[in-house]
N, C-alpha and C. Protein backbone atom coordinates (compact mmCIF):
# COMPACT_ATOMS: atom_id res chain seq x y z
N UNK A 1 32.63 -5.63 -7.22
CA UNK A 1 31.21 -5.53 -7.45
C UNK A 1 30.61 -6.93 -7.25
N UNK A 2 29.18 -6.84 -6.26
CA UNK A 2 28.83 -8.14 -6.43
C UNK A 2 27.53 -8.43 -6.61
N UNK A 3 26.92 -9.08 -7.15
CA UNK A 3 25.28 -8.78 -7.77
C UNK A 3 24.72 -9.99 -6.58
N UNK A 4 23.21 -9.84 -6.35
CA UNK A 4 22.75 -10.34 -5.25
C UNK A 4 21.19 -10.35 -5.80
N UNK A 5 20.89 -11.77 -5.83
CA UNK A 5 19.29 -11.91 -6.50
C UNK A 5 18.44 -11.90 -5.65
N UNK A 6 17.79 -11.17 -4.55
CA UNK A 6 16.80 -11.59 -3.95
C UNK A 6 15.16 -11.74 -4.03
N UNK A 7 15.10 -11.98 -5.37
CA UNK A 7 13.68 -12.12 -5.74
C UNK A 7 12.96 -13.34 -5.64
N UNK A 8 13.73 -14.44 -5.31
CA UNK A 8 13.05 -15.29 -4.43
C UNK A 8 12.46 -15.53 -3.12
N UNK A 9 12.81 -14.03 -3.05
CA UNK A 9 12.11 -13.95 -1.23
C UNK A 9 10.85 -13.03 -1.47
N UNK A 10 9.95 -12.70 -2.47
CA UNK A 10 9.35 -11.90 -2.49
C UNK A 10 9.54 -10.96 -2.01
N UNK A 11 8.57 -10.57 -1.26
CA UNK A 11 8.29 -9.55 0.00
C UNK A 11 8.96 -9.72 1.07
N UNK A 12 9.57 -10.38 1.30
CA UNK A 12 10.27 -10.63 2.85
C UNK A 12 11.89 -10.69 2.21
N UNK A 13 11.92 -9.36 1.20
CA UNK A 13 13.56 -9.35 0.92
C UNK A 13 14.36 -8.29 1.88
N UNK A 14 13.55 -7.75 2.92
CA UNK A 14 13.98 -6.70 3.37
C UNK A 14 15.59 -7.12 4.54
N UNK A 15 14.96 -8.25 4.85
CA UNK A 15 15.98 -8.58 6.26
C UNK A 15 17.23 -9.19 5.79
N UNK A 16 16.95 -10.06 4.46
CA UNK A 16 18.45 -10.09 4.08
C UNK A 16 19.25 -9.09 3.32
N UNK A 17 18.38 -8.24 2.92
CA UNK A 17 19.15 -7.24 1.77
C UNK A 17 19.61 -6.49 3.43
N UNK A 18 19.47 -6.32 4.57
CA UNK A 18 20.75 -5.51 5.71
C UNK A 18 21.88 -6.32 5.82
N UNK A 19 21.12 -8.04 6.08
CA UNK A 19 22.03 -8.70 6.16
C UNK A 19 23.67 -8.40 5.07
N UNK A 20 23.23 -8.45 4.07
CA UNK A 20 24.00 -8.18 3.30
C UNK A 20 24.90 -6.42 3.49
N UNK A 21 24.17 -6.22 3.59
CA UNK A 21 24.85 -4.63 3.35
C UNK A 21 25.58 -4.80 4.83
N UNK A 22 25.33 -5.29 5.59
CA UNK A 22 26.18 -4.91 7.02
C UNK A 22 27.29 -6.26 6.94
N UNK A 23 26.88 -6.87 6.14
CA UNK A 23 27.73 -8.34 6.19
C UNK A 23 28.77 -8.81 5.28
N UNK A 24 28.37 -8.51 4.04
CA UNK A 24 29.09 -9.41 2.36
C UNK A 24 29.35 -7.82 1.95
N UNK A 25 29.43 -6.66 2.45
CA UNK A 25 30.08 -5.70 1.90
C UNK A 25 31.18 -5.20 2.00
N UNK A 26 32.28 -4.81 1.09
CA UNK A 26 33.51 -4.49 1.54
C UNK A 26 33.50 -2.77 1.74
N UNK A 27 33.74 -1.74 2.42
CA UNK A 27 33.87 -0.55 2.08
C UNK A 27 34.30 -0.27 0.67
N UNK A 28 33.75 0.90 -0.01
CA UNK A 28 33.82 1.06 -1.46
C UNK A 28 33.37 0.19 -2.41
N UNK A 29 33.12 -1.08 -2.49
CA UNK A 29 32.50 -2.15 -2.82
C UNK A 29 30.52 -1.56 -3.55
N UNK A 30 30.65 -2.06 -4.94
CA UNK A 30 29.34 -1.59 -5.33
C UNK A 30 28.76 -3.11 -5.05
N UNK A 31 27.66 -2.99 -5.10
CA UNK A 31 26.88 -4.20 -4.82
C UNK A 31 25.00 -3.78 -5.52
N UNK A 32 24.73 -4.98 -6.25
CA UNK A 32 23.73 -4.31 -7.38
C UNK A 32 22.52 -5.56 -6.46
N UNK A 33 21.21 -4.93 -6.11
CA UNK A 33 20.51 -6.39 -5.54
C UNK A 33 19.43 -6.02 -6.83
N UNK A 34 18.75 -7.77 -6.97
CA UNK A 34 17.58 -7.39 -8.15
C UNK A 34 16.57 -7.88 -6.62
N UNK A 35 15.18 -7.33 -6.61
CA UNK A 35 13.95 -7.65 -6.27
C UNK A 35 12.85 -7.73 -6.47
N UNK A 36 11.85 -8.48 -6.50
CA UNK A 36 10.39 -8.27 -7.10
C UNK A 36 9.73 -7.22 -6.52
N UNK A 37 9.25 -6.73 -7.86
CA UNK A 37 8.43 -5.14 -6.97
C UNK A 37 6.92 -5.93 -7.45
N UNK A 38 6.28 -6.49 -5.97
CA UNK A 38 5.13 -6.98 -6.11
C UNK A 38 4.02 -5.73 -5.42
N UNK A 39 4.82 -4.94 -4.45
CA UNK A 39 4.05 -3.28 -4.16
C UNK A 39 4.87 -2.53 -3.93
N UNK A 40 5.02 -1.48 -4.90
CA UNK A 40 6.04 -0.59 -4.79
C UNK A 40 6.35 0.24 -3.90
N UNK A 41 6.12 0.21 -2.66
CA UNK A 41 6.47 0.39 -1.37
C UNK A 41 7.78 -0.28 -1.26
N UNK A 42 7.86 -1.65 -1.97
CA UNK A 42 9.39 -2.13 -1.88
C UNK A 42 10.22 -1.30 -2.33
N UNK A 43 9.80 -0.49 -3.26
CA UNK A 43 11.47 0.07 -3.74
C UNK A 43 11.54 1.27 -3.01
N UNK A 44 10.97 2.47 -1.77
CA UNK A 44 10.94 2.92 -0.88
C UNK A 44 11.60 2.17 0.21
N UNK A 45 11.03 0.93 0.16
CA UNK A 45 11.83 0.46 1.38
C UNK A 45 13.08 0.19 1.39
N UNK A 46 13.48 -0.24 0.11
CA UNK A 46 14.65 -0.53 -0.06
C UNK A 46 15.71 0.59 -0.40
N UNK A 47 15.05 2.07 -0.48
CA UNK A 47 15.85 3.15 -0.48
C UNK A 47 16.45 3.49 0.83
N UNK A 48 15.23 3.54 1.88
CA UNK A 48 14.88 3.35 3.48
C UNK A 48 16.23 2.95 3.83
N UNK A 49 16.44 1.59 3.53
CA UNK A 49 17.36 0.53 4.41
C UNK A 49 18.78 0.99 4.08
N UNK A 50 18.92 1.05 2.37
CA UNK A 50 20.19 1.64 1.64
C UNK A 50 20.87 2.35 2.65
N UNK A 51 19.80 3.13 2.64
CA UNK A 51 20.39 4.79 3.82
C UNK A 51 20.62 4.30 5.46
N UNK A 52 19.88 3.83 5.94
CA UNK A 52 19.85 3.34 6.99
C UNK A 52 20.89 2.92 7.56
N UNK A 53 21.52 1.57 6.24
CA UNK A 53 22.49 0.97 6.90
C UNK A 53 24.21 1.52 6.32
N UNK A 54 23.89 2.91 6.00
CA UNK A 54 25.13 3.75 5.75
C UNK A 54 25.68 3.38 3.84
N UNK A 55 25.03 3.27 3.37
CA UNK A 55 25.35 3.18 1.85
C UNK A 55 24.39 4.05 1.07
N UNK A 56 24.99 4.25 -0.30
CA UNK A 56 24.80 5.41 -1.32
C UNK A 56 24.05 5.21 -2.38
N UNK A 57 22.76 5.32 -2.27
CA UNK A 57 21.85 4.74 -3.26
C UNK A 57 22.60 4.83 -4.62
N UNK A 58 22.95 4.32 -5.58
CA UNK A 58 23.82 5.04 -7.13
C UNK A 58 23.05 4.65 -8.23
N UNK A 59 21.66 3.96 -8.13
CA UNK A 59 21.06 4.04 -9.02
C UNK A 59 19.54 2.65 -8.68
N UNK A 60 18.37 2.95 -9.09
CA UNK A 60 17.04 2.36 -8.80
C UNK A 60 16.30 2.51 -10.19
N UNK A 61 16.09 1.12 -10.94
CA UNK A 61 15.66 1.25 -11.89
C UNK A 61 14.82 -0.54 -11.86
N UNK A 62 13.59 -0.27 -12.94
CA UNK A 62 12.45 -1.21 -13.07
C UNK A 62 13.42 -1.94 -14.09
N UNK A 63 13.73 -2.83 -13.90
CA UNK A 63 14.19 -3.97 -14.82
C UNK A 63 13.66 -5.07 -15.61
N UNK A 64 12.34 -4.95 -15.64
CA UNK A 64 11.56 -5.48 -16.59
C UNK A 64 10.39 -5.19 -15.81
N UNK A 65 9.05 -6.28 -16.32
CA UNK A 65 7.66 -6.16 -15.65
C UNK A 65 7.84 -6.30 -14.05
N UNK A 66 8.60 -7.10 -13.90
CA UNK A 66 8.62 -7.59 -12.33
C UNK A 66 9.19 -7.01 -11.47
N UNK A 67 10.42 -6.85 -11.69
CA UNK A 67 11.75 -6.65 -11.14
C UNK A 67 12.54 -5.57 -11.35
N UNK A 68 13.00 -5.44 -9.91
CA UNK A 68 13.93 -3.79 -9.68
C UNK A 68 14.85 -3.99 -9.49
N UNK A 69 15.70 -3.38 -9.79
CA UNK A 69 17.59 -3.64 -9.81
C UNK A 69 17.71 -1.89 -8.64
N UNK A 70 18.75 -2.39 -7.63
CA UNK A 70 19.32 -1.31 -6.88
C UNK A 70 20.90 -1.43 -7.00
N UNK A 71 21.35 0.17 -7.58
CA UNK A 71 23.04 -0.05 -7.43
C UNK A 71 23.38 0.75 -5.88
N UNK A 72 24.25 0.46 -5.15
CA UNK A 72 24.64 0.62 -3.91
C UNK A 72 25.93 1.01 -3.63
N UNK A 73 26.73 1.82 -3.14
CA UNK A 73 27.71 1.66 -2.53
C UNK A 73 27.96 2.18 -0.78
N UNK A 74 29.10 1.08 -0.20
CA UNK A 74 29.10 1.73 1.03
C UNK A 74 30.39 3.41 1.26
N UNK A 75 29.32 4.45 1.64
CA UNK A 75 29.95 5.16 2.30
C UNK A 75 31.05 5.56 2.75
N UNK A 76 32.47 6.46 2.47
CA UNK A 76 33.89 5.83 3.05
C UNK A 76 33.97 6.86 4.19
């Protein structure tokens, strides 16, 4: 399991959170990213990409005022 903060990218977390999923993931490997939900279109998008790039949404939850936590796994 590997946790991945990208809430320093605001809005422009989209291109590394593939990076990651096509890159720093092992098959079976959970991987949890936190992001700022500054318009919640992000956490759509980030369901979007989950799927996209062949992994298993396993859980999307508001983690405080700001911030959304996604659990992930890849696909076997």
């Amino acid at each position: 399991m590997k946790r991945f903060d990208l809430r320093h990218l605001k809005n422009d977390f989209a291109g590394r959170l593939k990076e990651i999923l096509n890159n720093e993931l092992q098959k079976e490997e959970v991987g949890i990213f936190l992001f700022e939900v500054i318009d919640f279109d992000n956490v759509q998008k980030s369901a979007d990409i989950v799927d996209e790039c062949g992994y298993i949404l396993m859980n999307s939850l508001r983690f405080n005022e700001v911030d959304w936590t996604i659990v992930v796994k890849k696909a076997s």
